[in-house]
N, C-alpha and C. Protein backbone atom coordinates (compact mmCIF):
# COMPACT_ATOMS: atom_id res chain seq x y z
N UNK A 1 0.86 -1.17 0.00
CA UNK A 1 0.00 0.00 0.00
C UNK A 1 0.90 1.24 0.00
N UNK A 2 0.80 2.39 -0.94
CA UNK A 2 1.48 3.39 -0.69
C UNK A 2 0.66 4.59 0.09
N UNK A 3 1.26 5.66 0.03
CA UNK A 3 0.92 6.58 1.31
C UNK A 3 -0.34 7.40 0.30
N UNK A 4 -0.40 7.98 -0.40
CA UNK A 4 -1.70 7.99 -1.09
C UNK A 4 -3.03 7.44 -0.67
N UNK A 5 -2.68 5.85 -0.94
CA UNK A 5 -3.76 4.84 -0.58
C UNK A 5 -4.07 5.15 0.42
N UNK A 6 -2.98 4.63 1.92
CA UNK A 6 -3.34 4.79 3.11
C UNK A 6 -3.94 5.91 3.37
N UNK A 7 -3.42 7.04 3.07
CA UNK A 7 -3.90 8.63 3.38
C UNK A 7 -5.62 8.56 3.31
N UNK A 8 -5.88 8.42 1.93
CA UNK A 8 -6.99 7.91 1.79
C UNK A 8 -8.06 7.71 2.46
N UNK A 9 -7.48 6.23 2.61
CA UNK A 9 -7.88 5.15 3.52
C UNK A 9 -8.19 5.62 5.30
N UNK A 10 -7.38 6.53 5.86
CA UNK A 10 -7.86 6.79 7.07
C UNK A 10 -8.23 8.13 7.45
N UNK A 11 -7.82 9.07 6.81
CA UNK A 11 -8.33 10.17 6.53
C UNK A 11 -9.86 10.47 6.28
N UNK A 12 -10.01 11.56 7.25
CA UNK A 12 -11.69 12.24 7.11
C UNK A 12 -11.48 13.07 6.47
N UNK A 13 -12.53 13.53 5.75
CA UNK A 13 -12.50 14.50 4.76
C UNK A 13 -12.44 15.58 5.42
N UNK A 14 -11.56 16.99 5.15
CA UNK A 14 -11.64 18.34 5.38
C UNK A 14 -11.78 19.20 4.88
N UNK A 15 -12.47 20.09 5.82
CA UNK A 15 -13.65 21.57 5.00
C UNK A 15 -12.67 21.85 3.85
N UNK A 16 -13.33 22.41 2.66
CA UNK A 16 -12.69 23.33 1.73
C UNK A 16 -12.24 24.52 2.14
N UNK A 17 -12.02 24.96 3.18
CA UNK A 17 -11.24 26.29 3.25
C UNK A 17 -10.94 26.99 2.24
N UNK A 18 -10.47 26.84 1.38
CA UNK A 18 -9.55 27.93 0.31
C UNK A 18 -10.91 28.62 -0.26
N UNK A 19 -12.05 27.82 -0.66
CA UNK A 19 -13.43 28.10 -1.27
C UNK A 19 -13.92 28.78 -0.28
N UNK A 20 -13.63 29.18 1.20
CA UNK A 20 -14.80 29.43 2.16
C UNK A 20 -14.07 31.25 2.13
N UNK A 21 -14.78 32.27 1.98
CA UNK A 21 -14.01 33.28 2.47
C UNK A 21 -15.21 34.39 3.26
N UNK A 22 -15.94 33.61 4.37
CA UNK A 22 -16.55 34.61 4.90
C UNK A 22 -16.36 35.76 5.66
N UNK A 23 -16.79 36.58 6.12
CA UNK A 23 -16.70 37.49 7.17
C UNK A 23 -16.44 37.21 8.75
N UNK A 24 -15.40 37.67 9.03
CA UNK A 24 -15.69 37.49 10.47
C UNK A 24 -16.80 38.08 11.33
N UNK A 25 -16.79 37.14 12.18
CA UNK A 25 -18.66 37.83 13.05
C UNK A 25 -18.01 38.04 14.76
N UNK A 26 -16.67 38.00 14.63
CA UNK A 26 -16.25 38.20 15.92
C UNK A 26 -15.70 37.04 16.49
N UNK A 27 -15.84 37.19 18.00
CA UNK A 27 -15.26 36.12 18.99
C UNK A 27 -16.51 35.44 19.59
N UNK A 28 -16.28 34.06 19.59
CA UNK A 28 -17.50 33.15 20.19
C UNK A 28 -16.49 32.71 21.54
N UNK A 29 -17.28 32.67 22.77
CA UNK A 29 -16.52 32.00 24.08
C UNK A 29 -16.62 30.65 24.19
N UNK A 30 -15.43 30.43 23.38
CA UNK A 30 -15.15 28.84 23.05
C UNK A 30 -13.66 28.89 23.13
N UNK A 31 -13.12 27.62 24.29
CA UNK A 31 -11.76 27.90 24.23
C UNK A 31 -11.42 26.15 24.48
N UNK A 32 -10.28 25.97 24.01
CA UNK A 32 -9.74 24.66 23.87
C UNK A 32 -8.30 24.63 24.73
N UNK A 33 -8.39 23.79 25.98
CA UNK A 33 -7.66 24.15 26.96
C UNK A 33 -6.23 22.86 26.13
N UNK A 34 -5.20 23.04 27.54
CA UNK A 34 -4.20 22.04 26.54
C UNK A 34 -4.48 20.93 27.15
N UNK A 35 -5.13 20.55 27.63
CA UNK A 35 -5.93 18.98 27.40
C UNK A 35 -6.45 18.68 26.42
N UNK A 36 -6.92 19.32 26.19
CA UNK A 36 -7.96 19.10 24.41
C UNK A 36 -8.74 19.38 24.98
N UNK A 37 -9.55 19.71 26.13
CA UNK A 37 -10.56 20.04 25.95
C UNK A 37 -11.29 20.86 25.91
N UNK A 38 -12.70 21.55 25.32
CA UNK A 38 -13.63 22.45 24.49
C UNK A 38 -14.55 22.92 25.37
N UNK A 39 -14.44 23.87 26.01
CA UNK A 39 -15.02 25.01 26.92
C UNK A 39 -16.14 25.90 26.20
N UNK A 40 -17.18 26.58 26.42
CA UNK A 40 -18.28 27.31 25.68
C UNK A 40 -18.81 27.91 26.97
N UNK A 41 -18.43 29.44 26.98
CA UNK A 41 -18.77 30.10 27.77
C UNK A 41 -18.62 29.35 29.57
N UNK A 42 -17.19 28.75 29.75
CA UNK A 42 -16.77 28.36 30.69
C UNK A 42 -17.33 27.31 31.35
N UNK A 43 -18.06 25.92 30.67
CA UNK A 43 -18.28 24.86 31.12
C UNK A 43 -18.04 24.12 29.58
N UNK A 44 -17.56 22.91 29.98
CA UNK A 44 -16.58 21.59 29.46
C UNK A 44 -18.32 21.09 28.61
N UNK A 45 -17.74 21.28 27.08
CA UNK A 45 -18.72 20.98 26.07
C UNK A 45 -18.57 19.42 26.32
N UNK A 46 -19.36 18.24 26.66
CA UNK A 46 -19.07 16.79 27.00
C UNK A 46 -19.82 16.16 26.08
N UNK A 47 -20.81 16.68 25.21
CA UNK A 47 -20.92 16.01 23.65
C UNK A 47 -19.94 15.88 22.68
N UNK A 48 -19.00 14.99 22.79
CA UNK A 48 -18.53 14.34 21.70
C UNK A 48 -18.12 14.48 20.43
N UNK A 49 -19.35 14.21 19.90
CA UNK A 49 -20.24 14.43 18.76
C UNK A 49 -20.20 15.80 18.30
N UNK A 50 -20.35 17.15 18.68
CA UNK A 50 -20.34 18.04 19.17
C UNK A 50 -18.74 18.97 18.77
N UNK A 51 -18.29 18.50 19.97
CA UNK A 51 -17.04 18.93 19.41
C UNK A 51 -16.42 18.38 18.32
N UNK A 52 -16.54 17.28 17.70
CA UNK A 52 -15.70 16.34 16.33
C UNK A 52 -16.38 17.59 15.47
N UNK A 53 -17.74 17.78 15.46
CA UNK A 53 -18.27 18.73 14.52
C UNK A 53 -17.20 19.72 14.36
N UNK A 54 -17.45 20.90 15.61
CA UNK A 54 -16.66 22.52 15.66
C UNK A 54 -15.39 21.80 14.86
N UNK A 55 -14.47 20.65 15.07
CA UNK A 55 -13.07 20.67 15.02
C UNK A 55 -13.02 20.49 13.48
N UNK A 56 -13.77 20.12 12.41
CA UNK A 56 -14.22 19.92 10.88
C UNK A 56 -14.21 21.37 10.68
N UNK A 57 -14.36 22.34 11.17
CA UNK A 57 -14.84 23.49 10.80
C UNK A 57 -13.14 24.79 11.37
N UNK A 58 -12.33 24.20 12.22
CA UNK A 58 -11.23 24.61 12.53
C UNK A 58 -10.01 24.94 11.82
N UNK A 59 -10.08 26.03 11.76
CA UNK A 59 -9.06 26.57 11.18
C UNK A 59 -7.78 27.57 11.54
N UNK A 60 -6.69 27.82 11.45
CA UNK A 60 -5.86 28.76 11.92
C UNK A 60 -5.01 29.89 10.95
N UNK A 61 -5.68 31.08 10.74
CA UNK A 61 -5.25 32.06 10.26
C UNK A 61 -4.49 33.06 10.76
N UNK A 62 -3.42 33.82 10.12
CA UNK A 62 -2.91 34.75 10.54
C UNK A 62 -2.56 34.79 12.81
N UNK A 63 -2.31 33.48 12.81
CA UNK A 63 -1.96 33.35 14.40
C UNK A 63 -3.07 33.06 15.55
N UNK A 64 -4.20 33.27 14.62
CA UNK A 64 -5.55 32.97 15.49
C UNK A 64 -5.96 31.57 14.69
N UNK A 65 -6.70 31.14 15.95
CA UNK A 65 -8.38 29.80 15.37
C UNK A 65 -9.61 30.68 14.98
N UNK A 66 -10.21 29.67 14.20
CA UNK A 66 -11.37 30.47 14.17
C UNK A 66 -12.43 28.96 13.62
N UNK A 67 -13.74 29.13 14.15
CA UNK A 67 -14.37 27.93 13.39
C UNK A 67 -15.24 28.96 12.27
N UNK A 68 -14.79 28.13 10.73
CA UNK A 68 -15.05 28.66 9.76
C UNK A 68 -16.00 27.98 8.97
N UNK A 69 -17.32 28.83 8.44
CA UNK A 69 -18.15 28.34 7.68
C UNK A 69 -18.31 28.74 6.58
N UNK A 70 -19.69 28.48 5.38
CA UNK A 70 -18.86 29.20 4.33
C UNK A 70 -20.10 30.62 4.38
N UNK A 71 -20.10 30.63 5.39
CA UNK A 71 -20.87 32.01 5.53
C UNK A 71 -20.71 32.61 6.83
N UNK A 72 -19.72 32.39 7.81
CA UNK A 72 -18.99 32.94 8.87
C UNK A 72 -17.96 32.46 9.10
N UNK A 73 -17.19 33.36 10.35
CA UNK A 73 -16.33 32.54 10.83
C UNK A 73 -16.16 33.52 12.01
N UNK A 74 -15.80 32.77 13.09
CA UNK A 74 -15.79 33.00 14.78
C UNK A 74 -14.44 32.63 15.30
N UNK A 75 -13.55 33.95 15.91
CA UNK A 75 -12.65 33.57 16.38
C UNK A 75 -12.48 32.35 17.67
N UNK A 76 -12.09 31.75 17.97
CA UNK A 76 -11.91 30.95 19.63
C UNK A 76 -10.29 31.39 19.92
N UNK A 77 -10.69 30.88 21.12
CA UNK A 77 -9.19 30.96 22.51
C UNK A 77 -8.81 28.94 22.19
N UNK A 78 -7.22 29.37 22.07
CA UNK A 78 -6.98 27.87 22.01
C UNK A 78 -5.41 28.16 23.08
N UNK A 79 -5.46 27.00 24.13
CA UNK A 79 -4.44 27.31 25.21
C UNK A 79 -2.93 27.18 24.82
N UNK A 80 -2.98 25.73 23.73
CA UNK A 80 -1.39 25.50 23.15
C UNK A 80 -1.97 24.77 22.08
N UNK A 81 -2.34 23.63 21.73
CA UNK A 81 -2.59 23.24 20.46
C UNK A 81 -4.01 22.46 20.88
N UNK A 82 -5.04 22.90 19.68
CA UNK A 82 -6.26 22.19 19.97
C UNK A 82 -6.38 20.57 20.30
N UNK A 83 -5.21 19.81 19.48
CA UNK A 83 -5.89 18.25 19.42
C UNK A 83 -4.15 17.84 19.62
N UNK A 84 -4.62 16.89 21.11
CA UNK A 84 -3.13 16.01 21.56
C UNK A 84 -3.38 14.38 20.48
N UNK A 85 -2.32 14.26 20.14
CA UNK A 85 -1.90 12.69 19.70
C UNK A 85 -1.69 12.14 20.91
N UNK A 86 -2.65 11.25 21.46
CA UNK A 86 -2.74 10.12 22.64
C UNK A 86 -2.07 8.57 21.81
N UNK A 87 -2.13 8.10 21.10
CA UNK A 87 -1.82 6.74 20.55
C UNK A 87 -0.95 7.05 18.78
N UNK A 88 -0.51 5.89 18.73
CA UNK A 88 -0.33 5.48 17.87
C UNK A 88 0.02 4.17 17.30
N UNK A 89 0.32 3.89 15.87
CA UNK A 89 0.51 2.56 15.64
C UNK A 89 1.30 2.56 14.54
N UNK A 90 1.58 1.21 13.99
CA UNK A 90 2.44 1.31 12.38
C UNK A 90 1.80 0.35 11.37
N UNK A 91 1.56 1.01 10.27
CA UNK A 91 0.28 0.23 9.24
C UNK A 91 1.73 0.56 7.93
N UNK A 92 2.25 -0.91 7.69
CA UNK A 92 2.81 -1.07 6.20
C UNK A 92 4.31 0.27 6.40
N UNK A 93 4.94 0.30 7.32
CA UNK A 93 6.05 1.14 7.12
C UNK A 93 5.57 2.68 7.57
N UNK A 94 4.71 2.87 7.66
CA UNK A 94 4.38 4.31 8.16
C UNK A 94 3.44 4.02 9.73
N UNK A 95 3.95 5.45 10.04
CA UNK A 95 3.38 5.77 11.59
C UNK A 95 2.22 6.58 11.46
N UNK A 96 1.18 6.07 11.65
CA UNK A 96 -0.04 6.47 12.25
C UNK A 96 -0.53 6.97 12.75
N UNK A 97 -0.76 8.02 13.15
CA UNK A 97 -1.19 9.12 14.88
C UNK A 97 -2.31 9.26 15.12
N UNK A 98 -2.93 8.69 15.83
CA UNK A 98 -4.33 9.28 16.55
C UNK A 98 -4.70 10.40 17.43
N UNK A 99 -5.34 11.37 17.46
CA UNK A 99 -5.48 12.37 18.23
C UNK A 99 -7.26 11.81 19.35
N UNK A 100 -6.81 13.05 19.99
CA UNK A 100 -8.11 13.47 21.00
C UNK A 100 -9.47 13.22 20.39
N UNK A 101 -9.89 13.13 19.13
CA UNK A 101 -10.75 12.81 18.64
C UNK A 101 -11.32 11.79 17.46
N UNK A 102 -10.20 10.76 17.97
CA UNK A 102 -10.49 9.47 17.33
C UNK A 102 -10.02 9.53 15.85
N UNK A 103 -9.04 10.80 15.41
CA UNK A 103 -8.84 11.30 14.10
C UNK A 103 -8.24 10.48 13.96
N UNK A 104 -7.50 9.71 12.79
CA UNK A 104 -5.96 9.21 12.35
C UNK A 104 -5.47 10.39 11.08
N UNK A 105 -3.88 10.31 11.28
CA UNK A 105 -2.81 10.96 10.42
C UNK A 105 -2.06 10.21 10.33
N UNK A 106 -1.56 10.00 9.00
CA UNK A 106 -0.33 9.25 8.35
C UNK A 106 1.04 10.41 8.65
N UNK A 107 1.60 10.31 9.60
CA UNK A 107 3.02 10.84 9.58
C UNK A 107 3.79 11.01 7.69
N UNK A 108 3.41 11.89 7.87
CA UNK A 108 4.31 11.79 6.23
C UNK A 108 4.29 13.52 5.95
N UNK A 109 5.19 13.95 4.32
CA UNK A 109 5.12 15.25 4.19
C UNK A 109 3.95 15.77 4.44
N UNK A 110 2.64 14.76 4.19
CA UNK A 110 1.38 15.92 4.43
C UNK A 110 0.90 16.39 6.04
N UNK A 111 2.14 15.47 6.52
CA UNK A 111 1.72 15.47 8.41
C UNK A 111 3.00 15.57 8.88
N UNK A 112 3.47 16.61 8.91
CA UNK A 112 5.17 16.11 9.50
C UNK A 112 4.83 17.04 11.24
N UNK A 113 6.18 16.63 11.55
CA UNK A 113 6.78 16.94 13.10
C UNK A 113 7.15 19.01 12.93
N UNK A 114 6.94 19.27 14.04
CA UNK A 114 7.48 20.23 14.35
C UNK A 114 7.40 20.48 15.97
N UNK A 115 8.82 21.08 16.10
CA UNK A 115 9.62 20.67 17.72
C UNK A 115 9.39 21.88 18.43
N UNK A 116 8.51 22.11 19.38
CA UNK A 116 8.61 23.56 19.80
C UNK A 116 8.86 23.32 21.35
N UNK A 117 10.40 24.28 21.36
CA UNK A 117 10.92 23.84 23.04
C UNK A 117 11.09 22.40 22.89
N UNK A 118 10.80 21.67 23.90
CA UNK A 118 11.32 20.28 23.56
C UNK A 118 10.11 19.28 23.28
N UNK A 119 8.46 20.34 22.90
CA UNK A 119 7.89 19.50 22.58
C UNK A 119 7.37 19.29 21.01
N UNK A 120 7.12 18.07 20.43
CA UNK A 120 6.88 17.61 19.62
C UNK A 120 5.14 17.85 18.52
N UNK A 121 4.72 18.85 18.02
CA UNK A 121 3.78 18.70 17.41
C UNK A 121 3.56 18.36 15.98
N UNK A 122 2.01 17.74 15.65
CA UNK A 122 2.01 17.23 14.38
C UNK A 122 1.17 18.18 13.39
N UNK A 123 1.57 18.21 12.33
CA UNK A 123 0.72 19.38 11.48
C UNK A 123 -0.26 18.46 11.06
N UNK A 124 -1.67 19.46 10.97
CA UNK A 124 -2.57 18.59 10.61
C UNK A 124 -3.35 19.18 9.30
N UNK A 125 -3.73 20.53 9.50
CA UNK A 125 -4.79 20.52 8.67
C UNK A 125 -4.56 22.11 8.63
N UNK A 126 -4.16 23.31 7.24
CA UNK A 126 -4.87 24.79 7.60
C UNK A 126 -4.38 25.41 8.88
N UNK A 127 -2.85 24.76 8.90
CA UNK A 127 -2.30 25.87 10.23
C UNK A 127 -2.59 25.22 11.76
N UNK A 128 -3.77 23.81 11.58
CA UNK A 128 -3.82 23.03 12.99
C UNK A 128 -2.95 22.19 13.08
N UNK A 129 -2.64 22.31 14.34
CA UNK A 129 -1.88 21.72 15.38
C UNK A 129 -2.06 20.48 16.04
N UNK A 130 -1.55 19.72 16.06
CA UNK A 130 -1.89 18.38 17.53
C UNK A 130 -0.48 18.41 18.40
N UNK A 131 -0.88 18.45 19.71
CA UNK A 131 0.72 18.09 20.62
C UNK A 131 0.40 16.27 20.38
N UNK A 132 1.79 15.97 20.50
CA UNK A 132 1.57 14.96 20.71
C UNK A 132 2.22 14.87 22.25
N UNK A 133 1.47 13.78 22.85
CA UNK A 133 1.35 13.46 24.26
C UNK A 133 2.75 13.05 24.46
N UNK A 134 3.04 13.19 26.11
CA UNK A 134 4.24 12.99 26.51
C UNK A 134 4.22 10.80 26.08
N UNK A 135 3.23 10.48 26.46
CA UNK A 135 3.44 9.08 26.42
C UNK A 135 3.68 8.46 25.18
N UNK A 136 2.93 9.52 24.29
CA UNK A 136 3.47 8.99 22.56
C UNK A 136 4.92 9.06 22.52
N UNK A 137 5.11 10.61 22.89
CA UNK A 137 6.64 11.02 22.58
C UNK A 137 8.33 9.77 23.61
N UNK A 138 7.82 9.56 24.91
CA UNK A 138 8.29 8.61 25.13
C UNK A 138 8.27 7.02 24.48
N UNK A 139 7.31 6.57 23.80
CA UNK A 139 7.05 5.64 22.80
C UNK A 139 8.36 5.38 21.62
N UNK A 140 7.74 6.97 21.51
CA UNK A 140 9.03 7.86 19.89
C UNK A 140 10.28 7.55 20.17
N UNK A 141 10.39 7.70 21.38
CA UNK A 141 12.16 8.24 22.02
C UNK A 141 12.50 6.62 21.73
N UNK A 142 12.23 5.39 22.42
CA UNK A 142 12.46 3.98 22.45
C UNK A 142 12.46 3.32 21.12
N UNK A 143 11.94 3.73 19.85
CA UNK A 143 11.62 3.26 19.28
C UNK A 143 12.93 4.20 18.06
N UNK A 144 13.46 5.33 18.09
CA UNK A 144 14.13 6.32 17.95
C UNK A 144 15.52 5.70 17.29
N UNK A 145 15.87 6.60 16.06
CA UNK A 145 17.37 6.14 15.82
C UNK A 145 18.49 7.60 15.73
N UNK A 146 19.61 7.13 15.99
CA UNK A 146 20.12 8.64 15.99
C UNK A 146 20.72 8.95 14.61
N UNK A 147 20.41 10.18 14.33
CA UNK A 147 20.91 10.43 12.68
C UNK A 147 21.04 12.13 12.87
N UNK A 148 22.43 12.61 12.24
CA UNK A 148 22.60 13.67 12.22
C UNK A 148 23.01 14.39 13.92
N UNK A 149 23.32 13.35 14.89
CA UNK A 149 22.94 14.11 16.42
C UNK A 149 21.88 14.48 17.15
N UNK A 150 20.99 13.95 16.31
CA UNK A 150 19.54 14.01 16.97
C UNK A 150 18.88 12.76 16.47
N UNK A 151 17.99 12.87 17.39
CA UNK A 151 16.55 11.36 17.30
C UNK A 151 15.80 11.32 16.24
N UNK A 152 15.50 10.23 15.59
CA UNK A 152 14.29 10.03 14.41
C UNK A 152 13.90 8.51 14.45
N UNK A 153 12.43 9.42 14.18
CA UNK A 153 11.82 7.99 13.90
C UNK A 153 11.42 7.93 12.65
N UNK A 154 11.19 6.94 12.12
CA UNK A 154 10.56 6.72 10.29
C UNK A 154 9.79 6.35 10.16
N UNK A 155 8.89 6.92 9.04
CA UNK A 155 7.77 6.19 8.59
C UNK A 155 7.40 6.89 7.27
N UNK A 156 7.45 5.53 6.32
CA UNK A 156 7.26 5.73 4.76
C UNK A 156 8.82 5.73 4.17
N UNK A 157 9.45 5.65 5.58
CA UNK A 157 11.16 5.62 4.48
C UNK A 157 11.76 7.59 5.05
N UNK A 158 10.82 7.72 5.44
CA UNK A 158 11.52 9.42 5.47
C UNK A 158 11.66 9.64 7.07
N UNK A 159 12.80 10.48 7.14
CA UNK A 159 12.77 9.94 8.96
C UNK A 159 12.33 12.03 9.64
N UNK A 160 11.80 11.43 10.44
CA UNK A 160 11.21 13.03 11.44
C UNK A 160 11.84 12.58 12.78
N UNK A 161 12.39 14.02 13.12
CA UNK A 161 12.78 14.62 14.43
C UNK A 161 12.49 14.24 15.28
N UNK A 162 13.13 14.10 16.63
CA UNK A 162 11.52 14.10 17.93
C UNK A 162 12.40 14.92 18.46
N UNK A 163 13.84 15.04 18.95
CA UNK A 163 14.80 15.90 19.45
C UNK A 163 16.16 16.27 19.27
């Protein structure tokens, strides 16, 4: 299977952004703490369902979030990165990442690493973010080869950072 396929294959579809260019309507009190979790006017949104929605609609422009429709868009408060990578796995030579919301990402150019301070996030989507969790990143470290003076792990043949 190549990374195409897989991509594919586990990938949810995401908003058209580039097509969406509404107006901003301001700030909605919605904030995404660094747990992952989704606050609305200062109590913990616990539908699910709910939040997977808002996070389809998430986007990051010019240094802000905003959930974008194609006829608004509403800034939010996000604490460090909206969606932590809790798990992962390895399907056919590539690494896998699951986030806070049951998402999967194929580690590859369309998902790579970026190291901020000594922690590890995954690009996802339009400027979003996932941390990945200390327990992934300890996973990373064991599993880790050294190249160049620093740590990598591989997947698809191309190797990413962790430190």
């Amino acid at each position: 299977m190549n990374l195409a396929e897989l991509t594919q294959q586990i990938e949810t579809s995401i908003a058209p952004f580039e097509t969406w260019q509404p107006e901003s309507c301001g700030d909605i009190d919605i904030t995404i703490k660094r747990n992952g979790d989704w606050y609305f006017q200062a109590s913990k949104i616990n539908r699910i369902n709910l939040v997977k929605l808002f996070a389809k609609v998430l986007t990051k422009e010019q240094g802000h979030y905003y959930l974008k429709t194609p006829v608004e868009k509403m800034r939010i408060q996000v604490e460090d990165a909206p969606f932590l990578i809790t798990h992962w796995y390895q399907k056919d030579g590539f690494i896998v990442c699951c986030d806070n919301l049951a998402r999967e990402y194929v580690l590859s150019e369309n998902h790579t690493l970026e190291i901020n301070g000594d922690v590890p996030y995954l690009h996802l989507h339009h400027g979003v973010m996932a941390k990945v969790s200390r327990n992934v990143f300890y996973q990373w470290a064991e599993i880790s080869e050294q190249k160049k003076g620093r740590f990598a792990i591989c997947s698809g043949g191309q190797d990413f950072f962790i430190g």
